[in-house]
Protein backbone atom coordinates (compact mmCIF):
# COMPACT_ATOMS: atom_id res chain seq x y z
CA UNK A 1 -18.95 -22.78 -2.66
CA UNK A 2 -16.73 -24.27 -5.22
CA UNK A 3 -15.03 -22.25 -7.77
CA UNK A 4 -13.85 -24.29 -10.79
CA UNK A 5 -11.44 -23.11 -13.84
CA UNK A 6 -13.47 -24.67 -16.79
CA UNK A 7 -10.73 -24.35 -19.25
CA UNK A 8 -8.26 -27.48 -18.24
CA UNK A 9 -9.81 -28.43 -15.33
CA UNK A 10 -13.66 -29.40 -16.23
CA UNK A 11 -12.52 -29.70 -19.98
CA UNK A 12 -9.41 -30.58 -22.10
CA UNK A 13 -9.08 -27.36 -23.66
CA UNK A 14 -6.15 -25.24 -23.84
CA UNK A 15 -4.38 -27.96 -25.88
CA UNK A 16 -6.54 -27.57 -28.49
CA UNK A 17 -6.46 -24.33 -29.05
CA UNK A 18 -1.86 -24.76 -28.64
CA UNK A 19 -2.69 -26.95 -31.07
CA UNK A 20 -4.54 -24.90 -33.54
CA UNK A 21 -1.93 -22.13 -32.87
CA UNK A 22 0.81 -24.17 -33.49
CA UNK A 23 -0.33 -25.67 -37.03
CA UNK A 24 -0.79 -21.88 -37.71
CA UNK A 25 2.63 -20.35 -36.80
CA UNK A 26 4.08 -23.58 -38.56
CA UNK A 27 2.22 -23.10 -41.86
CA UNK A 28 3.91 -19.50 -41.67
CA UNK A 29 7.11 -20.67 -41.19
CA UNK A 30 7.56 -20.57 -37.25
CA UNK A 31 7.62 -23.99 -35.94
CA UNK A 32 6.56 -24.42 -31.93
CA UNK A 33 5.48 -27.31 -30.26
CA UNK A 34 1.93 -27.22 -29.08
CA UNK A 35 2.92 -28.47 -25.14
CA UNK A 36 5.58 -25.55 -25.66
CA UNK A 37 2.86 -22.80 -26.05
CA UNK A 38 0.40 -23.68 -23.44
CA UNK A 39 3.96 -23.46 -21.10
CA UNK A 40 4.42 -20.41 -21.90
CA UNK A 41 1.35 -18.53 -22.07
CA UNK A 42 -0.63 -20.07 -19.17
CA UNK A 43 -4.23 -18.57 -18.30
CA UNK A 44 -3.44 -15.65 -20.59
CA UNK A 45 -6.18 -12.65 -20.82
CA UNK A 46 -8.06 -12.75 -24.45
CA UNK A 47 -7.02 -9.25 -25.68
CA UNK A 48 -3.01 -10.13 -23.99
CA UNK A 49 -2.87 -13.02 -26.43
CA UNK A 50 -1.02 -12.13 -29.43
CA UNK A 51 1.26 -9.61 -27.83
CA UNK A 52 2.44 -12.53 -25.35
CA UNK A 53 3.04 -14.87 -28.26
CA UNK A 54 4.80 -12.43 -30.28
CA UNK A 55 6.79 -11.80 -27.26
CA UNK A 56 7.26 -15.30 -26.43
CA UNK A 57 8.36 -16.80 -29.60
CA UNK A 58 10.18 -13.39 -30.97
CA UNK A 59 8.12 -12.86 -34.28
CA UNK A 60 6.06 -10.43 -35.29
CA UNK A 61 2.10 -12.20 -36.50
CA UNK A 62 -0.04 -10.55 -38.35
CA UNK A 63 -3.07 -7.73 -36.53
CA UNK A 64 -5.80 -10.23 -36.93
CA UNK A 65 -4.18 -13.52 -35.92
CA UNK A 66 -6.07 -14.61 -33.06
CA UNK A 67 -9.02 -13.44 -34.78
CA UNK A 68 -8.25 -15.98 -37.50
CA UNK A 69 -7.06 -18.96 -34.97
CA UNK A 70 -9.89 -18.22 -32.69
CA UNK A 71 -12.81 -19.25 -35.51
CA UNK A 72 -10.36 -22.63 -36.18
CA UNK A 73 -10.21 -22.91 -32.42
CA UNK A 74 -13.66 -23.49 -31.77
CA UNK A 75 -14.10 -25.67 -34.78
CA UNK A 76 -11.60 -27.79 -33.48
CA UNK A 77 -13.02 -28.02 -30.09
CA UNK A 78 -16.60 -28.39 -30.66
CA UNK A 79 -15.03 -31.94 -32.66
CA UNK A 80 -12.92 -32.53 -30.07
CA UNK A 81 -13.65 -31.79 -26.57
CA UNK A 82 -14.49 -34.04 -23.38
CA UNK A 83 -14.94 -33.12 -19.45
CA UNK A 84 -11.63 -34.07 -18.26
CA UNK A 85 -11.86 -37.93 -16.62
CA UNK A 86 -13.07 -37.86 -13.68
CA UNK A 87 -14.95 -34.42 -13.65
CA UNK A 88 -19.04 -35.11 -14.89
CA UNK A 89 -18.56 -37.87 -12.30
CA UNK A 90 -17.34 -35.07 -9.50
CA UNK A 91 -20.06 -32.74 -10.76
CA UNK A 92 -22.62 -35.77 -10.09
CA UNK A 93 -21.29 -36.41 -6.53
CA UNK A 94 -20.86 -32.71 -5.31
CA UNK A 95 -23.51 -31.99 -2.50
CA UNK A 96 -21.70 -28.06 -1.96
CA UNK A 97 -22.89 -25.84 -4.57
CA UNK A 98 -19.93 -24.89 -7.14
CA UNK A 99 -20.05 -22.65 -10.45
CA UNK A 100 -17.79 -22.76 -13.40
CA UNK A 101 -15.34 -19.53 -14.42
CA UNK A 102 -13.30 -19.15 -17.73
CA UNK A 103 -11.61 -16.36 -19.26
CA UNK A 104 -13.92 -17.17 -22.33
CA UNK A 105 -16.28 -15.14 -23.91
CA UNK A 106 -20.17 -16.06 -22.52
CA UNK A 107 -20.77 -17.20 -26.19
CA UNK A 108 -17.55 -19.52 -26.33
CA UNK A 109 -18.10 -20.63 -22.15
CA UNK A 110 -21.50 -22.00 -23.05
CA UNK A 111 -20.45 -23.52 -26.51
CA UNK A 112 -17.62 -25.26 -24.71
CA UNK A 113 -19.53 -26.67 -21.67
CA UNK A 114 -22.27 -27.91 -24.38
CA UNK A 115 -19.18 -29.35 -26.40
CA UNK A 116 -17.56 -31.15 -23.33
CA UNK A 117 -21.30 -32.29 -22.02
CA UNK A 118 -21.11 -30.65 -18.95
CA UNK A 119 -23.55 -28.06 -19.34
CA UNK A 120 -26.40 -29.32 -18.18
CA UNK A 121 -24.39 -30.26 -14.74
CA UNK A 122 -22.80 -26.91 -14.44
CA UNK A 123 -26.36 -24.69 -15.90
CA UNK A 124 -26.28 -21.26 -15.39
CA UNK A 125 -23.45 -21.25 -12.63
CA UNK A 126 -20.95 -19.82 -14.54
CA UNK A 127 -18.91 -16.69 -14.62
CA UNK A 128 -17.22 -16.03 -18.22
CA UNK A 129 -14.60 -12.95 -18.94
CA UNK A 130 -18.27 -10.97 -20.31
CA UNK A 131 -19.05 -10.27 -16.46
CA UNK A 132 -16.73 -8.49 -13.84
CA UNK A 133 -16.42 -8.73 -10.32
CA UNK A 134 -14.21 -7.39 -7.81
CA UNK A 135 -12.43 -9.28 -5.08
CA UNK A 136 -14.91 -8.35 -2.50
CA UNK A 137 -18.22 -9.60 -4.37
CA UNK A 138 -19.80 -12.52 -4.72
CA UNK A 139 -20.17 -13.71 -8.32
CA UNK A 140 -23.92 -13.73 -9.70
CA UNK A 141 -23.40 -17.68 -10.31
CA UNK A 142 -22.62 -18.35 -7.12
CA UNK A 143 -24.96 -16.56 -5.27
């Protein structure tokens, strides 16, 4: 069974939403590079967000921010996501069952594989931060 991180491996995400962030913080006066952001807060936890990029870039944003970049987040990736190169093609050839895994809301997870076409390779064999499983279980998509 193959585990795959949707978010930057299947799909061209996390740049996006840097992206999005970035414009953001720069419209309020805090200018980071995109590339810089996604460095710094790699794989972060939804709800760990905002207290790692206040922490990272030394500013204090206001309570709802990643409420506010997370609805212009998805707007910009439902125009511009794609599978990473290479991966529908992988997904086509794989003859070993594999399910997808993000740190995503179920919602987002299946509006992003949609987005990136690669939901009707990957189906329901996905695992999004809505379900939790310990160390020692197998995950209901890949079972």
């Amino acid at each position: 069974m193959i585990i795959f991180d949707f978010d930057g491996t299947l799909a061209e995400t996390e740049i996006i939403a840097s992206e999005v962030i970035s414009t953001t913080l720069a419209a309020q006066g805090v200018n980071v590079q995109a590339d810089e952001i996604t460095a710094r807060s790699p794989k972060v936890e939804r709800d760990d967000q905002q207290p790692r990029l206040e922490s990272n870039l030394g500013v204090s944003l206001p309570e709802n921010f990643m409420e506010i970049v997370g609805v212009e987040i998805q707007l910009a990736a439902s125009a511009n996501r794609s599978a990473t190169p290479g991966a529908i093609e992988l997904l086509q050839w794989l003859t070993i069952p594999f399910c997808a895994a993000s740190n995503t809301s179920r919602f987002e997870l299946i509006h992003r594989m949609r987005s990136a076409n690669l939901l009707g390779f990957v189906s329901s064999r996905f695992l999004s931060s809505d379900e939790t499983v310990s160390a020692s279980q197998t995950p209901p998509c890949c079972s």
